[in-house]
Protein backbone atom coordinates (compact mmCIF):
# COMPACT_ATOMS: atom_id res chain seq x y z
CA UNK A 1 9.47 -2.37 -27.33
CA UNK A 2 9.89 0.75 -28.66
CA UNK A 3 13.52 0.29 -29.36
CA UNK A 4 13.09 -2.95 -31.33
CA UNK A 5 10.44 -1.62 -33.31
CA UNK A 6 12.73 0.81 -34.79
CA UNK A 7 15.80 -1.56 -34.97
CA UNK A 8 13.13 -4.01 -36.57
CA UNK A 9 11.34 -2.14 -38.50
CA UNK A 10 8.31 -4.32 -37.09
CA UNK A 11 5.51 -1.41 -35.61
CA UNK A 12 2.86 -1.52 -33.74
CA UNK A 13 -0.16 0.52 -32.92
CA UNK A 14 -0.56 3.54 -30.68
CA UNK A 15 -2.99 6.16 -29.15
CA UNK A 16 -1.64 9.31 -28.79
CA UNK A 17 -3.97 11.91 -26.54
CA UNK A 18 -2.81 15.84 -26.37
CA UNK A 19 -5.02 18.16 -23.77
CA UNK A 20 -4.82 21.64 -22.92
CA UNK A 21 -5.56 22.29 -19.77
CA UNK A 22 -5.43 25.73 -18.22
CA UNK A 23 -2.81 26.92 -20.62
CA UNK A 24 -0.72 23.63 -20.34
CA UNK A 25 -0.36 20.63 -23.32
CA UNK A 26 -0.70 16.98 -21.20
CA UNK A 27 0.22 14.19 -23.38
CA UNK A 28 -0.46 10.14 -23.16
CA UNK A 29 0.42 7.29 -25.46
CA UNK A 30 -1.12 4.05 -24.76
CA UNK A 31 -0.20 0.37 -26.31
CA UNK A 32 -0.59 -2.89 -25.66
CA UNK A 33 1.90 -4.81 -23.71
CA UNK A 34 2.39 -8.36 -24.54
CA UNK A 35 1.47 -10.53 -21.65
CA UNK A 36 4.29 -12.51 -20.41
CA UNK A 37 4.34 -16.17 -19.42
CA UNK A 38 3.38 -16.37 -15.64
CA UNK A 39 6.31 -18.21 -13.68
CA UNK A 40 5.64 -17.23 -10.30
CA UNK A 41 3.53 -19.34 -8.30
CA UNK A 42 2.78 -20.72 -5.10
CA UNK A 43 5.20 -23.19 -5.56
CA UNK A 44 7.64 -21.40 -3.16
CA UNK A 45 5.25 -19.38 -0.69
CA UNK A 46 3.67 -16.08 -1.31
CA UNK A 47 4.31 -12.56 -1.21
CA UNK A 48 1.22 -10.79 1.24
CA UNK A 49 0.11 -6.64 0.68
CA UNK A 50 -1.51 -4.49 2.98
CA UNK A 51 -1.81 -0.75 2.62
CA UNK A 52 -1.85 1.06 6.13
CA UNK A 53 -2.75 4.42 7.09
CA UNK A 54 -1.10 4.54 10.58
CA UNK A 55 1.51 5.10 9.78
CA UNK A 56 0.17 5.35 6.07
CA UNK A 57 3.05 2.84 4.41
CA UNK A 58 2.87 -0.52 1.98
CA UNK A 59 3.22 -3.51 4.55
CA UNK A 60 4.62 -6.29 2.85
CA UNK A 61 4.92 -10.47 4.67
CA UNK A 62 6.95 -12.88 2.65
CA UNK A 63 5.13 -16.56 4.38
CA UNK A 64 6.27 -19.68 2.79
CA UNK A 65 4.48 -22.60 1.02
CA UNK A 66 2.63 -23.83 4.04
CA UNK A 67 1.74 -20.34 5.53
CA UNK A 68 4.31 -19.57 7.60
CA UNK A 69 5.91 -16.12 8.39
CA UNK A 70 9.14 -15.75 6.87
CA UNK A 71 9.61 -12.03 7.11
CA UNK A 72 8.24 -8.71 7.18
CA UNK A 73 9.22 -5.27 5.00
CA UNK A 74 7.33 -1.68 4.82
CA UNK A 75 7.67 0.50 2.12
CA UNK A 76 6.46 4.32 3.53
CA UNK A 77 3.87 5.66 1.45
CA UNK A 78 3.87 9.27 2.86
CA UNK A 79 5.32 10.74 -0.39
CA UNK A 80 2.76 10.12 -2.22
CA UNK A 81 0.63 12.51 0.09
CA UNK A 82 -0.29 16.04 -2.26
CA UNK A 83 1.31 14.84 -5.02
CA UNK A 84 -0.10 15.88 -8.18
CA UNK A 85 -2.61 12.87 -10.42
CA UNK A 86 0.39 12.56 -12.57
CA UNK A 87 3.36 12.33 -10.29
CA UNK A 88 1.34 10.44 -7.81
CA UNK A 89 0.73 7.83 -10.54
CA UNK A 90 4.31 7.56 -11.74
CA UNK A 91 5.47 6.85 -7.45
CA UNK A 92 2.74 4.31 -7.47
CA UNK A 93 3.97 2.55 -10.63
CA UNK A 94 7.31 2.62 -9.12
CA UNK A 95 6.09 1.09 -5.55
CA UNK A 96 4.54 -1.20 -7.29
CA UNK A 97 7.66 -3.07 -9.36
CA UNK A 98 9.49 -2.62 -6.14
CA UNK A 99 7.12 -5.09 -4.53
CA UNK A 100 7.56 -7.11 -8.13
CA UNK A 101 10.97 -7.24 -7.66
CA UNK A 102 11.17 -8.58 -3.82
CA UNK A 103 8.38 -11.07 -5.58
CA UNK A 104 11.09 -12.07 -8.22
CA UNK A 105 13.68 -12.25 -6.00
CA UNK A 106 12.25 -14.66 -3.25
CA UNK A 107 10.62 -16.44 -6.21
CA UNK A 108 6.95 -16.10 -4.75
CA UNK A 109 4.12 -15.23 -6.44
């Protein structure tokens, strides 16, 4: 967005928030995001989540249309143990469109 705002000349609005804190500048900028047009569905099957904490990972079950188990994927969640807010944040954002990209690739919602 940012890009074509500049290529456009076509802004938007922003927040930006600077904090010291203990000696150290922390900066955010927040926006709105467009929402985009919701194409996956249930048409195809689903994409299930469970977060376990033995052994503390992202269990993910791909079942199809009628509810049947079509496969089974973990995604290991240990890193995020005594990460900082910040860093923590940005793995879980990145865990996150990994599971939204096995969604978009099997085509399930």
């Amino acid at each position: 967005m940012l890009n074509q705002s500049i290529n456009t000349k076509q802004y938007f609005a922003y927040t930006v928030e600077l904090k010291l804190k203990e000696g150290e500048i922390y900066g955010s900028v927040a926006f709105e995001m467009p929402t985009s047009e919701v194409w996956l569905t249930k048409e195809y099957g689903v994409i299930g989540i469970d977060t376990n904490a033995s052994p503390l990972h992202l269990a993910i079950a791909e079942v199809s249309v009628d509810g049947s188990f079509i496969s089974y994927q973990s995604i290991s969640l240990h890193e995020l143990i005594g990460l900082p807010k910040n860093k923590k944040d940005n793995q879980e954002w990145l865990i996150a469109h990994q599971v939204v990209n096995i969604a978009n690739r099997e085509r399930k919602g």
